[in-house]
Structures are given as structure tokens and as C-alpha cells.
PDB file of N, CA and C in Angstrom:
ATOM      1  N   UNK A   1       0.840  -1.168   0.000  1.00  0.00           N
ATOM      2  CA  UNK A   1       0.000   0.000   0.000  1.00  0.00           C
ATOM      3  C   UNK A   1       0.893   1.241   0.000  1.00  0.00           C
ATOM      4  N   UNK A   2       0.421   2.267  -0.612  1.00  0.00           N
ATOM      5  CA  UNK A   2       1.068   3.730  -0.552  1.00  0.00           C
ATOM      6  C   UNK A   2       0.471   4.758  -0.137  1.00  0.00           C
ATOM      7  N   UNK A   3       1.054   5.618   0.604  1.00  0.00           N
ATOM      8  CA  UNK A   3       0.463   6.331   1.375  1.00  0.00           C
ATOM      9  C   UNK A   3       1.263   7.932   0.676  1.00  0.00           C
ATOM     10  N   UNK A   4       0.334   8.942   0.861  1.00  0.00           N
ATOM     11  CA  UNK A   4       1.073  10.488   0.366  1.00  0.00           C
ATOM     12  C   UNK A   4       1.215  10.806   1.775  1.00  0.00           C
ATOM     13  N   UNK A   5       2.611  11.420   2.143  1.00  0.00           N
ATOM     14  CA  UNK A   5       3.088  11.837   2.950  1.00  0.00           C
ATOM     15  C   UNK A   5       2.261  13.452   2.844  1.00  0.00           C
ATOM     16  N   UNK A   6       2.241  14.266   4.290  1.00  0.00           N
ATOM     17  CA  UNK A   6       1.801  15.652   4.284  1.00  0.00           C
ATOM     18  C   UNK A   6       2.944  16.261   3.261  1.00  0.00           C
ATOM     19  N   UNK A   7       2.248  17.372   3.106  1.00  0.00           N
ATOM     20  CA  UNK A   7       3.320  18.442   1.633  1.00  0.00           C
ATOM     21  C   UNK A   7       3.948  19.174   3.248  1.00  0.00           C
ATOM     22  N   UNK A   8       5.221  19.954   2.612  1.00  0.00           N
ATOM     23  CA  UNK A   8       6.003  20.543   3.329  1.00  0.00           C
ATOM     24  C   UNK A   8       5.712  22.114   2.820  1.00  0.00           C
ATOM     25  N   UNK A   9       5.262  21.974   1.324  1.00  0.00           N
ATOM     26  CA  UNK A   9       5.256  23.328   1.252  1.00  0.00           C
ATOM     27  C   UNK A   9       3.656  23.440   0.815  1.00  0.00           C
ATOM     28  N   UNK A  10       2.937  24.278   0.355  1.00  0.00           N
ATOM     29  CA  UNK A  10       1.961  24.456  -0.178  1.00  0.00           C
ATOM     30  C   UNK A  10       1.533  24.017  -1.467  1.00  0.00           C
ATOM     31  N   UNK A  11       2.778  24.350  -2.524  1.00  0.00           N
ATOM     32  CA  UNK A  11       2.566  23.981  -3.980  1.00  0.00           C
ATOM     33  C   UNK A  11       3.333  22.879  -4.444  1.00  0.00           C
ATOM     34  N   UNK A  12       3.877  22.418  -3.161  1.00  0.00           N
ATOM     35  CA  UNK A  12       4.647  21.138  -3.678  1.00  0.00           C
ATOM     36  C   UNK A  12       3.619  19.608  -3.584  1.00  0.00           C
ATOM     37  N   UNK A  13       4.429  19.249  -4.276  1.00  0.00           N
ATOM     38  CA  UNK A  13       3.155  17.748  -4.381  1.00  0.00           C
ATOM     39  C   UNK A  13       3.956  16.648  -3.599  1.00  0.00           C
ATOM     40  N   UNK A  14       3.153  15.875  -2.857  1.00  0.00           N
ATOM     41  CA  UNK A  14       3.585  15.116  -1.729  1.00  0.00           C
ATOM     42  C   UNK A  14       3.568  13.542  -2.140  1.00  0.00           C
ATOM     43  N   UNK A  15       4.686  13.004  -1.518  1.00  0.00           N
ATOM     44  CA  UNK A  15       5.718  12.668  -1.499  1.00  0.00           C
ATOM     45  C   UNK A  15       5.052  10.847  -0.771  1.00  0.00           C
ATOM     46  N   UNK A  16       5.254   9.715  -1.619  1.00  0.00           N
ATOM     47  CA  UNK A  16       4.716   8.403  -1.374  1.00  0.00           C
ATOM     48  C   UNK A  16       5.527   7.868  -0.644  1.00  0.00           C
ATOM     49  N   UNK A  17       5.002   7.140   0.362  1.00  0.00           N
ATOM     50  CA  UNK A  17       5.764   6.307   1.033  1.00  0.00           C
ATOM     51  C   UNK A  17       5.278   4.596   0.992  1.00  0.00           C
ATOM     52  N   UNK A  18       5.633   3.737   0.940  1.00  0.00           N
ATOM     53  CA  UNK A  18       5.091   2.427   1.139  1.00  0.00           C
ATOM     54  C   UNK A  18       4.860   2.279   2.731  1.00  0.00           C
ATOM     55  N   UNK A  19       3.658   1.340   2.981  1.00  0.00           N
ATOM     56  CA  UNK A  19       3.567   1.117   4.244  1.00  0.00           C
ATOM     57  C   UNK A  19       4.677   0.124   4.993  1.00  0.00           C
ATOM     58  N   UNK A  20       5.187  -0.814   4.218  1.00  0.00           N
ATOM     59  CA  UNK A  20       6.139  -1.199   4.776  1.00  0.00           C
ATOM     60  C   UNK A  20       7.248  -0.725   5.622  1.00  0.00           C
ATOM     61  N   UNK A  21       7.879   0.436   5.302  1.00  0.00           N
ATOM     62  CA  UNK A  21       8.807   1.819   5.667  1.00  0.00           C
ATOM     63  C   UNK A  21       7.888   2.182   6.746  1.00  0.00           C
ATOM     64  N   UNK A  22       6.750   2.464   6.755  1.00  0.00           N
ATOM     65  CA  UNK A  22       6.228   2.932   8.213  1.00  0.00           C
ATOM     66  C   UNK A  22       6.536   1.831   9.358  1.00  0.00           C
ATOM     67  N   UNK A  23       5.809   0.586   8.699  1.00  0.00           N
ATOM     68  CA  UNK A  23       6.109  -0.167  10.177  1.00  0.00           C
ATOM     69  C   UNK A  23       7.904  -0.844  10.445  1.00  0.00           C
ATOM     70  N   UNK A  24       8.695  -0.372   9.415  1.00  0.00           N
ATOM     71  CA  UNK A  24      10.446  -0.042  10.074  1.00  0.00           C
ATOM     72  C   UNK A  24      10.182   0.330  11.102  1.00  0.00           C
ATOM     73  N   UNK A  25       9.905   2.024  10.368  1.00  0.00           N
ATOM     74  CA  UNK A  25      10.254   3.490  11.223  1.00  0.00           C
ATOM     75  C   UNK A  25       9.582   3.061  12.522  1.00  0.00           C
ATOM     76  N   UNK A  26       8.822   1.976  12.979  1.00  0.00           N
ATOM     77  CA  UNK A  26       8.313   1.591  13.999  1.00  0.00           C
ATOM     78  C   UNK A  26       9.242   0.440  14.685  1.00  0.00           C
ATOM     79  N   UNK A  27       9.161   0.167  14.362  1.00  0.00           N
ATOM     80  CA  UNK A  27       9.946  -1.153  14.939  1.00  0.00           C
ATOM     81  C   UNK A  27      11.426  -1.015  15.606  1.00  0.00           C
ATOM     82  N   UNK A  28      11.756   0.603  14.566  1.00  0.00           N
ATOM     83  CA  UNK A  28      13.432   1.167  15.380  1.00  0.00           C
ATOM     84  C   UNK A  28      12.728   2.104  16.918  1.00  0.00           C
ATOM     85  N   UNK A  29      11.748   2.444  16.419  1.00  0.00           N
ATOM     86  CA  UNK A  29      10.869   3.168  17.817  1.00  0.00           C
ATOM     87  C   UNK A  29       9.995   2.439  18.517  1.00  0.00           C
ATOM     88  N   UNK A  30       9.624   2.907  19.586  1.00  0.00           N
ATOM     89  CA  UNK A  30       8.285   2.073  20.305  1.00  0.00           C
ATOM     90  C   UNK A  30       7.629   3.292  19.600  1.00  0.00           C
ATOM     91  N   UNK A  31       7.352   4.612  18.961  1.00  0.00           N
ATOM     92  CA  UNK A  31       5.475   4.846  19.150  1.00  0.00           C
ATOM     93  C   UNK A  31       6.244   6.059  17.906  1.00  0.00           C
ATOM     94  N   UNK A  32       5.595   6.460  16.791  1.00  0.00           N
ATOM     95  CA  UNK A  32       5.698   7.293  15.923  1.00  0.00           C
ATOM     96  C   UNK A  32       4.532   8.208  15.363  1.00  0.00           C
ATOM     97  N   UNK A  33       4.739   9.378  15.166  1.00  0.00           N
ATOM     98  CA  UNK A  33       3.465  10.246  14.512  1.00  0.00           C
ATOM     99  C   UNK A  33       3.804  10.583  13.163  1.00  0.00           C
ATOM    100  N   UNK A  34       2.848   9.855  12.406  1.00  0.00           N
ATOM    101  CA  UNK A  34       2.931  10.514  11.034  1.00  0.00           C
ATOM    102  C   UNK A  34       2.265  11.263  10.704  1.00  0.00           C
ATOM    103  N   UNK A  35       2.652  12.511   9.626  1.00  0.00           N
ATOM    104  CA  UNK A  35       1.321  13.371   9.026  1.00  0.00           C
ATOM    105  C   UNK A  35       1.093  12.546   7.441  1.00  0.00           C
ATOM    106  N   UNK A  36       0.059  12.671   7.347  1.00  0.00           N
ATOM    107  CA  UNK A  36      -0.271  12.685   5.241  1.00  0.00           C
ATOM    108  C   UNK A  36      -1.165  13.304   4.662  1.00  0.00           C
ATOM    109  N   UNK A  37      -1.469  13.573   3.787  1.00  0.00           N
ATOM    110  CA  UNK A  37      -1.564  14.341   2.659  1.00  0.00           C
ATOM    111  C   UNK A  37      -3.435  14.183   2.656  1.00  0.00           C
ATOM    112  N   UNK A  38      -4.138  15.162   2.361  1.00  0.00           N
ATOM    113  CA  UNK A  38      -5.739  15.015   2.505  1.00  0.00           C
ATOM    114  C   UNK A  38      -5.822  14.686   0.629  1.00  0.00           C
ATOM    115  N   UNK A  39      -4.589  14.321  -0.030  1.00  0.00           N
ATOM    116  CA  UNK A  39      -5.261  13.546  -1.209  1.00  0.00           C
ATOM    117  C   UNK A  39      -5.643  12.206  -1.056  1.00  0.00           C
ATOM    118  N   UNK A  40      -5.051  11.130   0.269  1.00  0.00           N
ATOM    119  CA  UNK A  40      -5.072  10.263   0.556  1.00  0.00           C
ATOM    120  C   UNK A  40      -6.267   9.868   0.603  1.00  0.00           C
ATOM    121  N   UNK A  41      -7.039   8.499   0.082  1.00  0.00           N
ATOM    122  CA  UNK A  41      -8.377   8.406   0.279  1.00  0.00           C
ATOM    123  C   UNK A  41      -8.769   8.141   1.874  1.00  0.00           C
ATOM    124  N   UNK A  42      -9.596   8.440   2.731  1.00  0.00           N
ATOM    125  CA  UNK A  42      -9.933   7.724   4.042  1.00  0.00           C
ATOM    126  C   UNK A  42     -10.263   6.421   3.790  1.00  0.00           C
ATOM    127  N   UNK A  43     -10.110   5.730   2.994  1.00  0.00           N
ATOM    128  CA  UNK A  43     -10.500   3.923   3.081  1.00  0.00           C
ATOM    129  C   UNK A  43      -9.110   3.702   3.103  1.00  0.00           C
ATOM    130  N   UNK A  44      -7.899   4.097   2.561  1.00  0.00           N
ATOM    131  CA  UNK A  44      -6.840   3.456   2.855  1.00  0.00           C
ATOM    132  C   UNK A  44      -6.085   4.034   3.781  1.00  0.00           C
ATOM    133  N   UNK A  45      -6.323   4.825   4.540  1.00  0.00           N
ATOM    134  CA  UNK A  45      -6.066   5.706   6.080  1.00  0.00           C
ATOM    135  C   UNK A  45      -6.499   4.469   6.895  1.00  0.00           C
ATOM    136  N   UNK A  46      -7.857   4.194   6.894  1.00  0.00           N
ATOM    137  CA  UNK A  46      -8.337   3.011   7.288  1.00  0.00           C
ATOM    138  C   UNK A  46      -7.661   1.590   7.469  1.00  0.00           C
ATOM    139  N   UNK A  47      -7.275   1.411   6.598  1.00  0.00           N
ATOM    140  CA  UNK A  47      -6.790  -0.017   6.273  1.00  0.00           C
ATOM    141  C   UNK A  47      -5.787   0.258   6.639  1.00  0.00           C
ATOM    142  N   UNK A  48      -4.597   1.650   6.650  1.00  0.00           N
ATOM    143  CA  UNK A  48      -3.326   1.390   7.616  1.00  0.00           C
ATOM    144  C   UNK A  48      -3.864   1.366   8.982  1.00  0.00           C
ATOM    145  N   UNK A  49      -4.632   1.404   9.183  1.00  0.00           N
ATOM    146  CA  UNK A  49      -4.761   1.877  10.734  1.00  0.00           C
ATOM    147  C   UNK A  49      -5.390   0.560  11.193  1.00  0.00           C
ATOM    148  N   UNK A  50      -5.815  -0.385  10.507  1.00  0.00           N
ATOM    149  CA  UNK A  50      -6.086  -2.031  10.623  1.00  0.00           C
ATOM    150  C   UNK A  50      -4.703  -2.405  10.510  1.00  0.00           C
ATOM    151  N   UNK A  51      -4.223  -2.413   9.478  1.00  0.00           N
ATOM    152  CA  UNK A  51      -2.714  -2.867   9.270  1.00  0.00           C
ATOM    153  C   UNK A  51      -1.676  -2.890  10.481  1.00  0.00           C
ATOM    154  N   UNK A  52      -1.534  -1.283  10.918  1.00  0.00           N
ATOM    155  CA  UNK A  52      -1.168  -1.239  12.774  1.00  0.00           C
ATOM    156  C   UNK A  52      -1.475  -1.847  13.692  1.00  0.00           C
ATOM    157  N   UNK A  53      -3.102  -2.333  13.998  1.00  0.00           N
ATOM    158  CA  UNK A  53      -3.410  -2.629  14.530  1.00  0.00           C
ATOM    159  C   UNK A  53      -3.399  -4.302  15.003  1.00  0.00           C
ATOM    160  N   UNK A  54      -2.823  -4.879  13.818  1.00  0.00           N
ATOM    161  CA  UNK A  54      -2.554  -6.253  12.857  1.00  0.00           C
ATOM    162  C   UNK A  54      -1.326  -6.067  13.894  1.00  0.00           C
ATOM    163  N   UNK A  55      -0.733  -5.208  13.604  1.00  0.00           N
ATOM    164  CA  UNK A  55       1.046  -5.884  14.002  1.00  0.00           C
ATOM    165  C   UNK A  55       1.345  -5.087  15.779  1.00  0.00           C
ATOM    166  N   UNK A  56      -0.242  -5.123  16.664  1.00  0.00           N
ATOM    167  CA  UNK A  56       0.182  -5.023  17.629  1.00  0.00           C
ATOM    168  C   UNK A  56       0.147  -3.769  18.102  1.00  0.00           C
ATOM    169  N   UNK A  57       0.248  -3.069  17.438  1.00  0.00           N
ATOM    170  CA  UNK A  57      -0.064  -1.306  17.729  1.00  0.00           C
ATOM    171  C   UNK A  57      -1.022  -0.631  17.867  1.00  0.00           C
ATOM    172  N   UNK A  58      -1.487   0.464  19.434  1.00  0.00           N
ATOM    173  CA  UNK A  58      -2.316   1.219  19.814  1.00  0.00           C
ATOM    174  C   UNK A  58      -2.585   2.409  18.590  1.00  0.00           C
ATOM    175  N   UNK A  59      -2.707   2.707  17.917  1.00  0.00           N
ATOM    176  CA  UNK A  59      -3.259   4.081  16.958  1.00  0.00           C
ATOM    177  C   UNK A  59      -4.098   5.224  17.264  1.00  0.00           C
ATOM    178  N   UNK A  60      -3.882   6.231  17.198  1.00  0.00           N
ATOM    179  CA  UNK A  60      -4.715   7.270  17.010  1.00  0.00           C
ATOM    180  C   UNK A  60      -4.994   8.314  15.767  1.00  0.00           C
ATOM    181  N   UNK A  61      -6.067   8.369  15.200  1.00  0.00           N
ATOM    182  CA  UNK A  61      -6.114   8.763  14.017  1.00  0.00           C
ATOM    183  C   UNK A  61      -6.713  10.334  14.366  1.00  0.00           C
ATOM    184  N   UNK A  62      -6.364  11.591  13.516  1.00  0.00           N
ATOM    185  CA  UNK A  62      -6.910  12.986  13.227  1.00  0.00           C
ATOM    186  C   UNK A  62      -7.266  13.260  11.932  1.00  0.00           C
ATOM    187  N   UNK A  63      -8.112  13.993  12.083  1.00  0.00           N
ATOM    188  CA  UNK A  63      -7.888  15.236  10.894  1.00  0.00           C
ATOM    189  C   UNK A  63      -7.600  16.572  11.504  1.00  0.00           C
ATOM    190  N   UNK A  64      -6.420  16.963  10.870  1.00  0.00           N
ATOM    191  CA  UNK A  64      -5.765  18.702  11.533  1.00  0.00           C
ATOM    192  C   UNK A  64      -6.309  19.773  10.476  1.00  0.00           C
ATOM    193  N   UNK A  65      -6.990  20.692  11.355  1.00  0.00           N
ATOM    194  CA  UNK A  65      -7.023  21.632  10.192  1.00  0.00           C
ATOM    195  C   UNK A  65      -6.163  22.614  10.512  1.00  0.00           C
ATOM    196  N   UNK A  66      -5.357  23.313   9.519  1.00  0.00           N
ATOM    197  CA  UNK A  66      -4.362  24.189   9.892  1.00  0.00           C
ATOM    198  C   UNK A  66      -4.915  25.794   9.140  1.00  0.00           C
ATOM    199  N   UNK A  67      -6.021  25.901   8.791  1.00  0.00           N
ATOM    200  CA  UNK A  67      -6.158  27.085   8.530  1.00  0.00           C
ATOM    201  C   UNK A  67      -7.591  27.432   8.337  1.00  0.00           C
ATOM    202  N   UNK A  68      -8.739  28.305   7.910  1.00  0.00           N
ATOM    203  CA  UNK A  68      -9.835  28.800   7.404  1.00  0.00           C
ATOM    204  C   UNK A  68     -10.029  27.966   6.574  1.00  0.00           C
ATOM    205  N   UNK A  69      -9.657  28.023   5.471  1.00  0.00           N
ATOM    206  CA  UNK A  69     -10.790  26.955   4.362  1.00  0.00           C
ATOM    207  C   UNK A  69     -11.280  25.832   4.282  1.00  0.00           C
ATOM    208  N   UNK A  70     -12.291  24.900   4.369  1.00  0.00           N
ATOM    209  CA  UNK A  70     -12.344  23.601   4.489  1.00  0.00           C
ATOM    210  C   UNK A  70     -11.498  22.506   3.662  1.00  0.00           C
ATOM    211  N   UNK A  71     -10.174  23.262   2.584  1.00  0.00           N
ATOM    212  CA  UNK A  71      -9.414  22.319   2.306  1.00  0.00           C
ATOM    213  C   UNK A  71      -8.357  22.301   2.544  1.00  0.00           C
ATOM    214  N   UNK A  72      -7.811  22.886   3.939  1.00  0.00           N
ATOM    215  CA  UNK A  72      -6.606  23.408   4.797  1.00  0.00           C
ATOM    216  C   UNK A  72      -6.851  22.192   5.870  1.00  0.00           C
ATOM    217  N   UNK A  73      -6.432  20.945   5.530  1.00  0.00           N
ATOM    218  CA  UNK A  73      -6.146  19.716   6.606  1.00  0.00           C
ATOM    219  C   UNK A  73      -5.244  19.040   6.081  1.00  0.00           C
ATOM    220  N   UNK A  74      -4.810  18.229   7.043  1.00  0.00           N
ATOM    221  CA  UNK A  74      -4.225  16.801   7.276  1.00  0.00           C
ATOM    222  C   UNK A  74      -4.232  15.852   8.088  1.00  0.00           C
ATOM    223  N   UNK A  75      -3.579  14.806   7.551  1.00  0.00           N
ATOM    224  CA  UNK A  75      -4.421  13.606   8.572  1.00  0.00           C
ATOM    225  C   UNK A  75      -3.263  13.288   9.474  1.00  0.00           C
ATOM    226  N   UNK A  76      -3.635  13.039  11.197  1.00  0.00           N
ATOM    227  CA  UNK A  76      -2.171  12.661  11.932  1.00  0.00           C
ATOM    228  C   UNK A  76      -2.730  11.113  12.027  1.00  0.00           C
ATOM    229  N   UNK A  77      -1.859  10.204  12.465  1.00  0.00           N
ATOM    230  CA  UNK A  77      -1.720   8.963  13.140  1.00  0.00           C
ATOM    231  C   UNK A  77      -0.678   8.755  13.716  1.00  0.00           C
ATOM    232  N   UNK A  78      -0.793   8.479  15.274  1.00  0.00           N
ATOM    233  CA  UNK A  78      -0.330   8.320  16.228  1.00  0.00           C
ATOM    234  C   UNK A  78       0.131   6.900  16.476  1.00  0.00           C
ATOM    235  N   UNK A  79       1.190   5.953  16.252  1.00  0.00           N
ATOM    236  CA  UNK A  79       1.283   5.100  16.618  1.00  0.00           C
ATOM    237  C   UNK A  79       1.977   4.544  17.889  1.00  0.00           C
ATOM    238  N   UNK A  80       1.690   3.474  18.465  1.00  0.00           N
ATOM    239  CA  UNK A  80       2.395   2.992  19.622  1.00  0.00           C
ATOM    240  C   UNK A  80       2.560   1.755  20.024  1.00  0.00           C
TER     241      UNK A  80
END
């Protein structure tokens, strides 16, 4: 599965990660927060957050809004 990482800048286009690489970046840590990208569909937000949950991990899922317009978000997940 691939996931769009949050953009860093505004007009830049964001940046795929495989889910595999997340549950590394876990496994060198006990508990990690990722941001991603609101192009991401919520069914496969979903299914990582089963996927975590598969390999043992507490989750917490957001939507952040960081500004006025209703298309000023991103999504956090909290893992542990």
C-alpha cells in the first residue's frame, strides 16, 4: 500500500511512502506520529490503521485543520 506523505510546502506535491517503511520506522521506535496528505483516500487511512493494529499497535487517528478553508487539513496517526 502507498500512502502520500503531508506536503512541506503548499505547492509542492507530496511525497509516497510504502507502508512497509512505516512499520520499520516503527519497529526502530516504540510509538511514531505521522502526518499525510488530505489527497489520501480515508479507506486506505483506514486499512493502515487495521494494518497497525494487525502488528500489535495502539493508533490514534486525526484530521488537523491548519487554517480557514475547508481544504486546509491533514491527517495525523499516532502510533504505539
Amino acid at each position: 500500500m502507498e500512502l502520500k506523505l503531508a506536503r512541506t510546502e503548499l505547492n509542492a506535491k507530496p511525497k509516497s511512502i510504502a507502508f512497509e517503511r512505516l512499520i520499520e520506522a516503527l519497529k526502530q521506535n516504540d510509538s511514531a506520529i505521522f502526518y499525510f496528505d488530505k489527497s489520501n483516500s480515508h479507506k486506505d487511512l483506514m486499512e493502515a490503521i487495521k494494518e497497525f493494529e494487525n502488528e500489535g499497535l495502539t493508533v490514534y487517528f486525526k484530521e488537523i485543520r491548519y487554517g480557514l478553508d475547508q481544504e486546509d487539513y491533514l491527517y495525523q496517526i499516532h502510533a504505539l
